[in-house]
C-alpha atoms as a PDB file:
ATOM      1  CA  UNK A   1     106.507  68.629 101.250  1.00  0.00           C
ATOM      2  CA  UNK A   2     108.609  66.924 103.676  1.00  0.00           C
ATOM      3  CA  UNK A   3     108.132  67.797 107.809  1.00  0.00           C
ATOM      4  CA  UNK A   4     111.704  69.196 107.913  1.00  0.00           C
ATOM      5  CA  UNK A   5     110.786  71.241 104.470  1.00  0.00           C
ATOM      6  CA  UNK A   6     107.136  72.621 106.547  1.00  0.00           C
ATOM      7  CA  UNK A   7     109.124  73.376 109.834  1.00  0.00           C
ATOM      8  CA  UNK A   8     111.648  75.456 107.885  1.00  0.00           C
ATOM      9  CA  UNK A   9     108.999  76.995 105.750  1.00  0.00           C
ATOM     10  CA  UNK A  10     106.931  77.646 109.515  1.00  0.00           C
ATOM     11  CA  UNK A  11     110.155  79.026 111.258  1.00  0.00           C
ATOM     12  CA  UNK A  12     110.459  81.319 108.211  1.00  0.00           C
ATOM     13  CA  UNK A  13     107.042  82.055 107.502  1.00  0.00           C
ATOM     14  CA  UNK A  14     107.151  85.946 108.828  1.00  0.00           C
ATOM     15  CA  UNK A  15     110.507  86.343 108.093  1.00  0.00           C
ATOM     16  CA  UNK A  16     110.839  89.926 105.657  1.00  0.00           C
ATOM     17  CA  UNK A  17     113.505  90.031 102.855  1.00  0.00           C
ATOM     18  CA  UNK A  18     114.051  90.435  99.055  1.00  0.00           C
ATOM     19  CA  UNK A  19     111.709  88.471  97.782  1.00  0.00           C
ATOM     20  CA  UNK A  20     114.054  87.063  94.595  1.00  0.00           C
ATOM     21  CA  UNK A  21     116.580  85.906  97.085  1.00  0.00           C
ATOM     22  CA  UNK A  22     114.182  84.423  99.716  1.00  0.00           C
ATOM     23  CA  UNK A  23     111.763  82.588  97.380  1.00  0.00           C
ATOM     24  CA  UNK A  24     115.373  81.191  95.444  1.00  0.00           C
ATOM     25  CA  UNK A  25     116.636  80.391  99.202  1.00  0.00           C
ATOM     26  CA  UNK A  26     113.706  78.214  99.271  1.00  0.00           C
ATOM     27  CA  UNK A  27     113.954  76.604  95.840  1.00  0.00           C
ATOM     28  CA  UNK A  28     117.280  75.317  96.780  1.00  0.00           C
ATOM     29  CA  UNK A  29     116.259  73.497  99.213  1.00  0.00           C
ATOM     30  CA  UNK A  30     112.973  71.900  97.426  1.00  0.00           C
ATOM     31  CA  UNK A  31     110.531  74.187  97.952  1.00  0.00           C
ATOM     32  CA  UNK A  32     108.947  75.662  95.326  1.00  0.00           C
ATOM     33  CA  UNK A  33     107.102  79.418  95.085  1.00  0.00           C
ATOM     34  CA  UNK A  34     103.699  77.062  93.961  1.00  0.00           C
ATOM     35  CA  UNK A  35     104.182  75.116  97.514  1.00  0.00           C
ATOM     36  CA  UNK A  36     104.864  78.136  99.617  1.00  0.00           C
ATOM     37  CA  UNK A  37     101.682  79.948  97.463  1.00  0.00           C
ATOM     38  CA  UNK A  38      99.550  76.766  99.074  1.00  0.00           C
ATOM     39  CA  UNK A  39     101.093  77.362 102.288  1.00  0.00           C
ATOM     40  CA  UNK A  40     100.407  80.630 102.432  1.00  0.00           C
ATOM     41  CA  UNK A  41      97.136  80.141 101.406  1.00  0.00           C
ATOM     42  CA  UNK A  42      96.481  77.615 103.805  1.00  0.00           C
ATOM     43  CA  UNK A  43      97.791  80.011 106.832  1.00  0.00           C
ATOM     44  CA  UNK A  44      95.206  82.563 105.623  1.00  0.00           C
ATOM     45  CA  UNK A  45      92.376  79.971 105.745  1.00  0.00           C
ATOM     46  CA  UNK A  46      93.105  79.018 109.047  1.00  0.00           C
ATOM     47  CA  UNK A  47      93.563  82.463 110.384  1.00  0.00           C
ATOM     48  CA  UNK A  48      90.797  83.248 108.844  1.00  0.00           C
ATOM     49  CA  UNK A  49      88.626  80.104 110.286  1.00  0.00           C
ATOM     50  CA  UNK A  50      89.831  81.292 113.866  1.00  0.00           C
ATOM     51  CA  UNK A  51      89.422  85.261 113.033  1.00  0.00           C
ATOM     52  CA  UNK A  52      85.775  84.178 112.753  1.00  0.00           C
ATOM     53  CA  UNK A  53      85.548  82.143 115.783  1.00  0.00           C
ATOM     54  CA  UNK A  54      87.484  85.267 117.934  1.00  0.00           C
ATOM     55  CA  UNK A  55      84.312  88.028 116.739  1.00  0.00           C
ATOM     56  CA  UNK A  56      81.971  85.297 117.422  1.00  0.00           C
ATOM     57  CA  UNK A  57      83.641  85.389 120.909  1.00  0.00           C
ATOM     58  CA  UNK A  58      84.218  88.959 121.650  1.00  0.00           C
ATOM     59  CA  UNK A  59      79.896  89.414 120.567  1.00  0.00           C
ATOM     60  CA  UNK A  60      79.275  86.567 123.187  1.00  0.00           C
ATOM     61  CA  UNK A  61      81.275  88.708 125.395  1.00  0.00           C
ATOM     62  CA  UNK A  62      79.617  92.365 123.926  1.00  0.00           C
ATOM     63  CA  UNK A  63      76.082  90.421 124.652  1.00  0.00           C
ATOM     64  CA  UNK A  64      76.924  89.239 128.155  1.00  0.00           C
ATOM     65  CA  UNK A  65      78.031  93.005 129.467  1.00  0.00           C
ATOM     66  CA  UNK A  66      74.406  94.095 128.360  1.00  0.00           C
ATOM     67  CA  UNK A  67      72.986  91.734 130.277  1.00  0.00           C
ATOM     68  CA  UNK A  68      75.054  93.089 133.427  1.00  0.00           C
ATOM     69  CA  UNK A  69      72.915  92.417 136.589  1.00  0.00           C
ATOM     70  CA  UNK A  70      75.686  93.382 139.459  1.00  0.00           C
ATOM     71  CA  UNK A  71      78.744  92.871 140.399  1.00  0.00           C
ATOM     72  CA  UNK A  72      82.351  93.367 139.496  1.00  0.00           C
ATOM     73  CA  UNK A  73      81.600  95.610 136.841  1.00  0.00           C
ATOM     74  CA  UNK A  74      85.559  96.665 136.455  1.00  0.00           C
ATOM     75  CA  UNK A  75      86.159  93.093 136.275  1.00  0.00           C
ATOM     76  CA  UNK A  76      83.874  92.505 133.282  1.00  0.00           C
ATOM     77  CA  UNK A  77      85.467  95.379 131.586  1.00  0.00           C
ATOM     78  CA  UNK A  78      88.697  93.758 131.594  1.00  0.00           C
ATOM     79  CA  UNK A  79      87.300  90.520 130.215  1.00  0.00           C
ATOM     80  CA  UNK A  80      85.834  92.960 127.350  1.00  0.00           C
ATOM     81  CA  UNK A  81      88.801  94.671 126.652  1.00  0.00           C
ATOM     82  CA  UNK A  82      90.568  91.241 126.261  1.00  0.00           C
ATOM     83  CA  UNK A  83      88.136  90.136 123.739  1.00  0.00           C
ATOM     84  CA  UNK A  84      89.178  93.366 121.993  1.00  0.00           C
ATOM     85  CA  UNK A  85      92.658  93.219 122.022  1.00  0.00           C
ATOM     86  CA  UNK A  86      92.808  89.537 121.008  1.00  0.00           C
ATOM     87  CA  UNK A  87      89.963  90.627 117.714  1.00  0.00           C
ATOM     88  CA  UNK A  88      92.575  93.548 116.743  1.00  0.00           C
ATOM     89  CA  UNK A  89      95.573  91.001 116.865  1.00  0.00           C
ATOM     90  CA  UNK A  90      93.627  88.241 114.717  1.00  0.00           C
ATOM     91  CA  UNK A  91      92.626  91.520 112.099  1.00  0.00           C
ATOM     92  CA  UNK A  92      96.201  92.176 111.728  1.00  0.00           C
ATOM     93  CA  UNK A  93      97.012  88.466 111.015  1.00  0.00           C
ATOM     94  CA  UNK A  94      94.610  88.491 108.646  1.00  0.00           C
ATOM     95  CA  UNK A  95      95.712  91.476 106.968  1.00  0.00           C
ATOM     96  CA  UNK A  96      99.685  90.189 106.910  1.00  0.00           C
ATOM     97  CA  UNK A  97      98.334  86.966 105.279  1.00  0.00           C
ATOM     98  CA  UNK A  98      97.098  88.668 102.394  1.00  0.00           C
ATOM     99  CA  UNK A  99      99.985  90.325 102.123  1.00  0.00           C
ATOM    100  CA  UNK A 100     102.443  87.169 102.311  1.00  0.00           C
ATOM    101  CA  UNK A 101      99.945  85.696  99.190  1.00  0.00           C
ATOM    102  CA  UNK A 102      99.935  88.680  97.128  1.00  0.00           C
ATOM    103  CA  UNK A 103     104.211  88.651  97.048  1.00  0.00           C
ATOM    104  CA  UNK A 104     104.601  84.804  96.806  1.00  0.00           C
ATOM    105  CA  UNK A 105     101.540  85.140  93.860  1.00  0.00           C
ATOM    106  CA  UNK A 106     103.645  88.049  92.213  1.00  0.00           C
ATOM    107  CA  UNK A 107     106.591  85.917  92.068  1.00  0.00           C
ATOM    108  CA  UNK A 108     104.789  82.519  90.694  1.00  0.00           C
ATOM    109  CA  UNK A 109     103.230  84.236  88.030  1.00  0.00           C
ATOM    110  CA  UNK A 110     106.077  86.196  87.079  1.00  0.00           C
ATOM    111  CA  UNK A 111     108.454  83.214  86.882  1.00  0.00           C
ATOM    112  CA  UNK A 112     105.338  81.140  85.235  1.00  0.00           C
ATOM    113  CA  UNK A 113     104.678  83.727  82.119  1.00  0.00           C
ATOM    114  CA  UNK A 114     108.971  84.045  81.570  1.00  0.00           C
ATOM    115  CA  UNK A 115     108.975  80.704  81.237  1.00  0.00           C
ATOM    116  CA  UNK A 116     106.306  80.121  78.740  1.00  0.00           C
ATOM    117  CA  UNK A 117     108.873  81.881  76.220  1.00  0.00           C
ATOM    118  CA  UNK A 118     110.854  78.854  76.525  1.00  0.00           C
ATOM    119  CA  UNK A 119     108.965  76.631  75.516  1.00  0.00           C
ATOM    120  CA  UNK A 120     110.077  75.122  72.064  1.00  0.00           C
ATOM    121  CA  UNK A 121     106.422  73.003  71.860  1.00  0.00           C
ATOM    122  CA  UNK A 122     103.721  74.831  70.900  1.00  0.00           C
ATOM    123  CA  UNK A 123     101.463  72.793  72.542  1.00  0.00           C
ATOM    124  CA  UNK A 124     103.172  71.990  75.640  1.00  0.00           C
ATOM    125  CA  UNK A 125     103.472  76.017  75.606  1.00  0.00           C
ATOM    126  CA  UNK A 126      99.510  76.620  74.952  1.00  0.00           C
ATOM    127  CA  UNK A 127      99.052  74.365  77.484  1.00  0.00           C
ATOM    128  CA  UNK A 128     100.699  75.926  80.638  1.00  0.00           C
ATOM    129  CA  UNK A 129      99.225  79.061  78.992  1.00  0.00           C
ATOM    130  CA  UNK A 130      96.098  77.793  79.860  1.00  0.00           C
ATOM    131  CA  UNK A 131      96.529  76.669  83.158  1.00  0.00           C
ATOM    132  CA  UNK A 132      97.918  79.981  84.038  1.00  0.00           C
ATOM    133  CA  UNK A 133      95.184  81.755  83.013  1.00  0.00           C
ATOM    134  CA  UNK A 134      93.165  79.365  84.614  1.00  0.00           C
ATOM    135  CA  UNK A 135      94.992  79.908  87.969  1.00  0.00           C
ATOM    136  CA  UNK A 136      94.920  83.340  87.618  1.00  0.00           C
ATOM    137  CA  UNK A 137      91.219  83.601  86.890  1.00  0.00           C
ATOM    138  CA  UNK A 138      91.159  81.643  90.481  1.00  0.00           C
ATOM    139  CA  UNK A 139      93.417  83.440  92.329  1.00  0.00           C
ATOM    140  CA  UNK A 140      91.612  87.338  91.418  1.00  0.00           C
ATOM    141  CA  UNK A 141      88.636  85.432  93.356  1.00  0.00           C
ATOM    142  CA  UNK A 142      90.692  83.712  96.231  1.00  0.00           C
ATOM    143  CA  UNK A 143      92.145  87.676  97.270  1.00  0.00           C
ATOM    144  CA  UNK A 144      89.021  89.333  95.917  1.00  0.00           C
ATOM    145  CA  UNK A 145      87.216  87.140  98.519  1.00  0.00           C
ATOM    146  CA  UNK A 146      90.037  87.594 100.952  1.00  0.00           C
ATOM    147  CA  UNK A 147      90.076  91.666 100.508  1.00  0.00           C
ATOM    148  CA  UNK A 148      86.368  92.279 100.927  1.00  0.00           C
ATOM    149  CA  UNK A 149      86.251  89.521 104.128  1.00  0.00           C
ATOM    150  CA  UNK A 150      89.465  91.817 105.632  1.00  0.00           C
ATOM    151  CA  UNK A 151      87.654  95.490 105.223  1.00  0.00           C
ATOM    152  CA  UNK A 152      84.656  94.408 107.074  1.00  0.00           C
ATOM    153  CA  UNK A 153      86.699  93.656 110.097  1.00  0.00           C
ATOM    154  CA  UNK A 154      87.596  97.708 110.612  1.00  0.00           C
ATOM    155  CA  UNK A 155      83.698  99.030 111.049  1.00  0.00           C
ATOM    156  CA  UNK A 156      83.150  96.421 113.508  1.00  0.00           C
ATOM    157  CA  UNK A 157      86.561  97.414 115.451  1.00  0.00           C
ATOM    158  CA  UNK A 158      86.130 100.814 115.905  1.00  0.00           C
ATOM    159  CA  UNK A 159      82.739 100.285 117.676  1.00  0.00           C
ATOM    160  CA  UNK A 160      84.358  97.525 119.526  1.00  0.00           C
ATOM    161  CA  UNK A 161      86.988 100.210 120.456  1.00  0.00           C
ATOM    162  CA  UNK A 162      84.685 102.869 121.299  1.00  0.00           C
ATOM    163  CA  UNK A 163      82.459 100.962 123.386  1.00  0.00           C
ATOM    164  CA  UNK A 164      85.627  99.516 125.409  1.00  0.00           C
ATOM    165  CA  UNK A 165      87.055 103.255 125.745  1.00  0.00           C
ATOM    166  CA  UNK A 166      83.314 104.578 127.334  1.00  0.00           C
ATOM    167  CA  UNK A 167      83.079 101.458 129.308  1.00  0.00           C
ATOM    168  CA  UNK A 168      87.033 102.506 131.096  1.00  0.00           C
ATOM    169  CA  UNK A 169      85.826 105.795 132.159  1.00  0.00           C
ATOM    170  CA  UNK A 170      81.963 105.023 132.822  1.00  0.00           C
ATOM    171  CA  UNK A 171      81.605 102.097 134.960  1.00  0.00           C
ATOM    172  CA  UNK A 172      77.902 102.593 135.054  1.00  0.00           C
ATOM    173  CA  UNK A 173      74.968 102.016 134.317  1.00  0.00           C
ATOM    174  CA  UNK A 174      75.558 104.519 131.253  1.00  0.00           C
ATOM    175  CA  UNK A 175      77.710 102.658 129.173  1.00  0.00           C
ATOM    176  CA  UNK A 176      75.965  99.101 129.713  1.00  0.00           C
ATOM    177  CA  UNK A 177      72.845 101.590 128.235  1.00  0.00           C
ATOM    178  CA  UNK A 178      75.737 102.565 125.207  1.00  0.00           C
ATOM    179  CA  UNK A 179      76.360  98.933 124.774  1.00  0.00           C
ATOM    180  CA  UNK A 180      72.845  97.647 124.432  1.00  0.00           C
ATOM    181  CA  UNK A 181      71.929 100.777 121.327  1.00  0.00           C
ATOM    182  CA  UNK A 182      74.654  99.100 119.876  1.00  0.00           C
ATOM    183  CA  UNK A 183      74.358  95.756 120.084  1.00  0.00           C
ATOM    184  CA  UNK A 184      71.909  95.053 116.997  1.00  0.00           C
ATOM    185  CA  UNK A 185      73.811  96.849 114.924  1.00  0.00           C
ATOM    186  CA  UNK A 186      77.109  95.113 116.380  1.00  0.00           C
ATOM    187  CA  UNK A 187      75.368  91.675 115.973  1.00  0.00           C
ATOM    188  CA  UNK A 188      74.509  92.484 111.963  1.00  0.00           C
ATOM    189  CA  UNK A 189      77.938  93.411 111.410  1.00  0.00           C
ATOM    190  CA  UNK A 190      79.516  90.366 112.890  1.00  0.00           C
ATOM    191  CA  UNK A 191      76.987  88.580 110.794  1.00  0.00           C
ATOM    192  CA  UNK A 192      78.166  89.881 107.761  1.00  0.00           C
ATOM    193  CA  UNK A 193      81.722  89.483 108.936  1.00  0.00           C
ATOM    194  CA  UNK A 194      81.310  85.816 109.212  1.00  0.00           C
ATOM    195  CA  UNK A 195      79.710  85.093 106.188  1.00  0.00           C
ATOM    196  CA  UNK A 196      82.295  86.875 104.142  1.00  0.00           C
ATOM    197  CA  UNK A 197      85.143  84.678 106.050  1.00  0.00           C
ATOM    198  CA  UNK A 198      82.925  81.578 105.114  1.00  0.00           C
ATOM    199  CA  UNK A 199      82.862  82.736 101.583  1.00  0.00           C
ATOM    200  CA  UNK A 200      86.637  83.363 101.898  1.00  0.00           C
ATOM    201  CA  UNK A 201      87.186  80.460 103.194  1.00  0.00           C
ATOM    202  CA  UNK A 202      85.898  78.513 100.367  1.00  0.00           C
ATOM    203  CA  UNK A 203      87.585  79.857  97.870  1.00  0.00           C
ATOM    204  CA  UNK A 204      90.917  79.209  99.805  1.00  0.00           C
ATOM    205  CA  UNK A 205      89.742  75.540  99.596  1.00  0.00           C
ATOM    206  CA  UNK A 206      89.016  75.666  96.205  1.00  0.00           C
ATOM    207  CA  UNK A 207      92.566  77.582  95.202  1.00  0.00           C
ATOM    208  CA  UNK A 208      94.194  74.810  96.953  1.00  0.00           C
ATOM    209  CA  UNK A 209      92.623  71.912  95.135  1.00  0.00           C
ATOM    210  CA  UNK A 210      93.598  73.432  91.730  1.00  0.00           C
ATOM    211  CA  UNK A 211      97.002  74.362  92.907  1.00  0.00           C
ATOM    212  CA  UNK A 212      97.115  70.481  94.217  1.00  0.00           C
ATOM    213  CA  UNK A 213      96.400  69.099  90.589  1.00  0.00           C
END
């Protein structure tokens, strides 16, 4: 892929429509649905890779309020709110990637099996047959991977959210005390969080070197 064939498929990316005409849009000019499938895949790794780094972040952040000594306690709020809002915007990237792969996947393997009907070697046929299994196999693990990284993101935001709601009306002592009960069980979760995304992210890589051969 060409750079003026990635900065059309990047202005495009997040761009809604019916999917027949927009992945035929795209064929028409050279790209085909197995490129923008690596693409996409790609953009989900990376979000992904810096989903991972934002928690790791925004737990930095959790850990620091707890150990609150004095000061501008409205000010460190903010900077924990911030860490919040920017986690929430990464989990709905995340979320949107998935669902970019799961259409462009849906329209690859739908064009892939129609045309193994016309196919007038049987071997050539048996052969694509194969690979699409193959690549299908691959692909249930890629979003299975994907899926079960994404709903361990929710947990971990709504104590994130509750703990950044008691901090806004108790600028106290109290909720630093609300953050700290927390905190081990916050810590786990992020954890767990990150190892999924590693996992995740590994599969994208592989997915991408069989898609590349």
């Amino acid at each position: 892929m060409n750079y003026l064939q990635m900065l059309f498929l990047s202005l495009i990316f997040s761009l809604s429509a019916c999917s027949s005409i927009y992945y035929s849009g795209l064929e028409k000019i050279g790209i085909p649905k197995r490129e923008v499938m690596v693409y996409r895949v790609e953009k989900a790794r990376d979000t992904q890779e810096e989903t991972k780094e934002q928690f790791k972040s925004a737990l930095d952040q959790f850990t620091a309020v707890t150990n609150f000594k004095g000061g501008d306690l409205e000010a460190t709020y903010n900077k924990l709110n911030r860490e919040y809002e920017a986690s929430v915007n990464k989990a709905d990237e995340v979320k949107q990637r998935i669902r970019d792969i799961e259409d462009v996947s849906e329209a690859l393997f739908s064009e892939w099996e129609n045309e193994l009907t016309q196919y007038s070697s049987a071997t050539l046929k048996r052969s694509s047959q194969n690979k699409l299994n193959q690549t299908k196999i691959q692909y249930k693990q890629l979003i299975t991977a994907m899926k079960r990284a994404e709903s361990k993101i929710k947990p971990i935001l709504a104590v994130f959210k509750d703990q950044v709601m008691f901090m806004k009306h108790n600028l106290n002592a109290q909720a630093i005390a609300s953050l700290k009960t927390e905190l081990g069980s916050i810590k786990t979760d992020v954890s767990n969080l990150i190892a999924a995304m590693e996992k995740s992210i590994n599969e994208a890589n592989a997915f991408i070197k069989t898609m590349e051969k």
